[in-house]
C-alpha atoms as a PDB file:
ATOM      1  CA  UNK A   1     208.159 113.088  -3.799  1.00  0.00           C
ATOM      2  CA  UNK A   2     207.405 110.128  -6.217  1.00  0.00           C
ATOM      3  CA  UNK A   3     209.121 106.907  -5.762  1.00  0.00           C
ATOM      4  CA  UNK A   4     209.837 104.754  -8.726  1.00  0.00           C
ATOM      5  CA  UNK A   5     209.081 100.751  -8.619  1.00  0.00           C
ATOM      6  CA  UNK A   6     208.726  98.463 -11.646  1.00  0.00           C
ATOM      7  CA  UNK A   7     208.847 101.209 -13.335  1.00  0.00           C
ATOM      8  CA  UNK A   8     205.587 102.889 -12.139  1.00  0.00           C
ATOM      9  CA  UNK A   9     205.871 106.462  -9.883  1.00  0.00           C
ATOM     10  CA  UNK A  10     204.069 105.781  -6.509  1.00  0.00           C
ATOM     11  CA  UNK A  11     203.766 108.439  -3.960  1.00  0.00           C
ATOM     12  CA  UNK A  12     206.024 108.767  -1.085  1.00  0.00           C
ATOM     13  CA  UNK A  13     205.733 110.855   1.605  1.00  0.00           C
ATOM     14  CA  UNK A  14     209.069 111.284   4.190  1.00  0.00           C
ATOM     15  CA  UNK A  15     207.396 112.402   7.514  1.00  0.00           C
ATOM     16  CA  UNK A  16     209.568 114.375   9.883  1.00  0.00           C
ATOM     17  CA  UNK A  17     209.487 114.412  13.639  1.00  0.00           C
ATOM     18  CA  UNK A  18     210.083 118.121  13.915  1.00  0.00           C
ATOM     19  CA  UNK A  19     209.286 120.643  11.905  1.00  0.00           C
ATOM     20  CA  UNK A  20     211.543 123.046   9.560  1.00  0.00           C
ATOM     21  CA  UNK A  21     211.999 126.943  10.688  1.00  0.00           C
ATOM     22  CA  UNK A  22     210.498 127.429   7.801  1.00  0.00           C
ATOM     23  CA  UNK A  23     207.428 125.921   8.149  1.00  0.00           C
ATOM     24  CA  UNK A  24     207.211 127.336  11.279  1.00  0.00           C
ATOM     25  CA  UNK A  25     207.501 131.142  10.193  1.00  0.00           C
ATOM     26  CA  UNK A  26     205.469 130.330   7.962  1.00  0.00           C
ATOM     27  CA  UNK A  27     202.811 128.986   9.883  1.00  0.00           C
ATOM     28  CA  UNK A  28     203.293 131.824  12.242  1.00  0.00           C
ATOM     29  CA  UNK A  29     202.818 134.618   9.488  1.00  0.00           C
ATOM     30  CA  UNK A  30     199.954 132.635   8.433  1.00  0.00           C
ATOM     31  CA  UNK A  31     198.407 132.842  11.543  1.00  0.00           C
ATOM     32  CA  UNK A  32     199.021 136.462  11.780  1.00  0.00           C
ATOM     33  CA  UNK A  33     197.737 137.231   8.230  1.00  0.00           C
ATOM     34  CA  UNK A  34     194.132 135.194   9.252  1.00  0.00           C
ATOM     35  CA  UNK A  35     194.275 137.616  12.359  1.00  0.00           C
ATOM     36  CA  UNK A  36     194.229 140.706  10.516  1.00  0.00           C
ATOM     37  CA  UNK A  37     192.064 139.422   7.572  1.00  0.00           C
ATOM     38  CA  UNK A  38     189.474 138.926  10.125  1.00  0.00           C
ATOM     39  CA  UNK A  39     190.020 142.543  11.611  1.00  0.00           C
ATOM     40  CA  UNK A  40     189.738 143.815   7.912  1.00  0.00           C
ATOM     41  CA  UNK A  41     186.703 141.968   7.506  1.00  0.00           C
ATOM     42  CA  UNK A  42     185.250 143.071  11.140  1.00  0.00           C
ATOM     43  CA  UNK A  43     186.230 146.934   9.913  1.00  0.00           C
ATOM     44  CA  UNK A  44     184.855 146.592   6.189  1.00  0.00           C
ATOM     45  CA  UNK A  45     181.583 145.696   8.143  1.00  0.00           C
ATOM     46  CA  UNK A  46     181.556 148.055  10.207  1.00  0.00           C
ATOM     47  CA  UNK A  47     182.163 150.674   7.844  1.00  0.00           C
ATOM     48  CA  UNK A  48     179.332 149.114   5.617  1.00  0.00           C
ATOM     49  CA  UNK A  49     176.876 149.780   8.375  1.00  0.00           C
ATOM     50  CA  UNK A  50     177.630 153.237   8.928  1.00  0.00           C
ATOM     51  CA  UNK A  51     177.391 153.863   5.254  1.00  0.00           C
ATOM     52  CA  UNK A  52     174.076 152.025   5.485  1.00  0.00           C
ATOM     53  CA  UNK A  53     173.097 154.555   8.406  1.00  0.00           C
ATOM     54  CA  UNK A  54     174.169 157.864   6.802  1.00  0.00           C
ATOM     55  CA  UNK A  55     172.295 156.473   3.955  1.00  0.00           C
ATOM     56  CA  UNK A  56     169.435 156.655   5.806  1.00  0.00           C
ATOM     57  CA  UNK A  57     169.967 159.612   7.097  1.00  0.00           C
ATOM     58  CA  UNK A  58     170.960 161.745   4.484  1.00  0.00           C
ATOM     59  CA  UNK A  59     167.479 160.508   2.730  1.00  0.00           C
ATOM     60  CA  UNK A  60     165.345 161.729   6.171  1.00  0.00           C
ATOM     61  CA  UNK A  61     167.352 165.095   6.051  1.00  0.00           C
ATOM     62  CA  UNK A  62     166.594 165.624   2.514  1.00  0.00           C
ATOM     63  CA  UNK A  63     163.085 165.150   3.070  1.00  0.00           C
ATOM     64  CA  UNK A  64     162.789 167.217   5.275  1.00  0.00           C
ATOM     65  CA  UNK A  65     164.599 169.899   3.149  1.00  0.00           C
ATOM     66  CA  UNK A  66     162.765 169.496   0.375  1.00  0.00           C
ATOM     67  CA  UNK A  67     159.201 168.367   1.747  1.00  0.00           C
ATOM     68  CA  UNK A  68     158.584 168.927   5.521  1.00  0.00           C
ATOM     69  CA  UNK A  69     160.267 172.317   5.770  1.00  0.00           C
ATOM     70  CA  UNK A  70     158.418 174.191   2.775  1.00  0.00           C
ATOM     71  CA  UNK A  71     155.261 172.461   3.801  1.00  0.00           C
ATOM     72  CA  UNK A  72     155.772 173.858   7.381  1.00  0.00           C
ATOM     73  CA  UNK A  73     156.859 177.417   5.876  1.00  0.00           C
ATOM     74  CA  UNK A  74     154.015 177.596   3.754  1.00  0.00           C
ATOM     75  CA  UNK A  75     151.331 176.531   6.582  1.00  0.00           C
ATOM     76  CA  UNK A  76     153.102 179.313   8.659  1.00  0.00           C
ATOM     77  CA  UNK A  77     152.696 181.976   6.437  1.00  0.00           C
ATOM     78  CA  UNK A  78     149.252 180.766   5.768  1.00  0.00           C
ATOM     79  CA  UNK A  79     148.521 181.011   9.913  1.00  0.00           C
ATOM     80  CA  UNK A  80     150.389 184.866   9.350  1.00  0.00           C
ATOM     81  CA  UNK A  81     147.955 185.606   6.954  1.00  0.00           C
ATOM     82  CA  UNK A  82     144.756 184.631   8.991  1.00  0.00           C
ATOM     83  CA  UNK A  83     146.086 186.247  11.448  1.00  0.00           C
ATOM     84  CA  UNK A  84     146.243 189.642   9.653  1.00  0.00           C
ATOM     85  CA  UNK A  85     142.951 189.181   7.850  1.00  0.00           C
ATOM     86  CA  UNK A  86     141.649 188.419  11.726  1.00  0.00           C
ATOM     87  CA  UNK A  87     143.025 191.600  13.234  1.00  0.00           C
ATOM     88  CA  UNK A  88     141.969 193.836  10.238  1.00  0.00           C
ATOM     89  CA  UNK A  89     138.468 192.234  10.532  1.00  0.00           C
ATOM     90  CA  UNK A  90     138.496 192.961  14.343  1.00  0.00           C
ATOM     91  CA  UNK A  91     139.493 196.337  13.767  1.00  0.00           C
ATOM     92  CA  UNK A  92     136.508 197.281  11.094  1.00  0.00           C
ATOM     93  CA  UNK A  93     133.878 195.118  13.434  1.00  0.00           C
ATOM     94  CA  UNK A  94     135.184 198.098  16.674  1.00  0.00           C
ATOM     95  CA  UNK A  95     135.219 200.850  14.162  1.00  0.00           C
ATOM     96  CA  UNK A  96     131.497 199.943  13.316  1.00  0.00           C
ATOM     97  CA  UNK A  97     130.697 199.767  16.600  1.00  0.00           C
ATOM     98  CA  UNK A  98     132.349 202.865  17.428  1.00  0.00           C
ATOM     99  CA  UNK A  99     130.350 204.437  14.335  1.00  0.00           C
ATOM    100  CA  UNK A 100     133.606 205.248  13.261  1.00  0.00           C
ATOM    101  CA  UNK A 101     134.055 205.661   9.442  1.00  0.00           C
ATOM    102  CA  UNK A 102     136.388 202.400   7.735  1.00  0.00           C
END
């Protein structure tokens, strides 16, 4: 409210002693609306770590898919392969012994 004297607006404020329904629903919903802004915000964080975490995760699986795995495949099929060249060597070193034609 502005309040005219000599011509010049001053401010005037009219306090009340008790407050209108109005602003009292509306400080209510306003207090409500704070409340779940800060459970939105809680969530949105929450949901931000997780993301964060499969992140993570779904990098150290697809290492391991693409890097560890093979490399452990290939090293066992490497071992296989000593192995067989091993047994076939054992077998020709008994034949010889044996006199035993390869």
């Amino acid at each position: 409210m502005v309040r005219s004297e000599v011509a010049v607006g001053t401010p005037w404020i009219e306090i009340v002693d008790r407050a209108s329904p109005h602003i009292v629903l509306a400080a209510a919903c306003f207090s409500r609306v704070l409340y779940l802004a800060l459970l939105l915000g809680e969530e949105e964080e929450t949901l931000r770590a997780l993301e964060r975490s499969i992140t993570r995760t779904r990098r150290k699986v697809n290492a391991m898919d693409r890097v560890l795995i093979p490399r452990i495949v290939e090293t066992l099929r490497y071992i296989e392969e000593q192995e067989r060249e091993d047994l076939h060597r054992r077998k020709i070193t008994r034949a010889k012994k044996r006199g035993e034609p390869e």
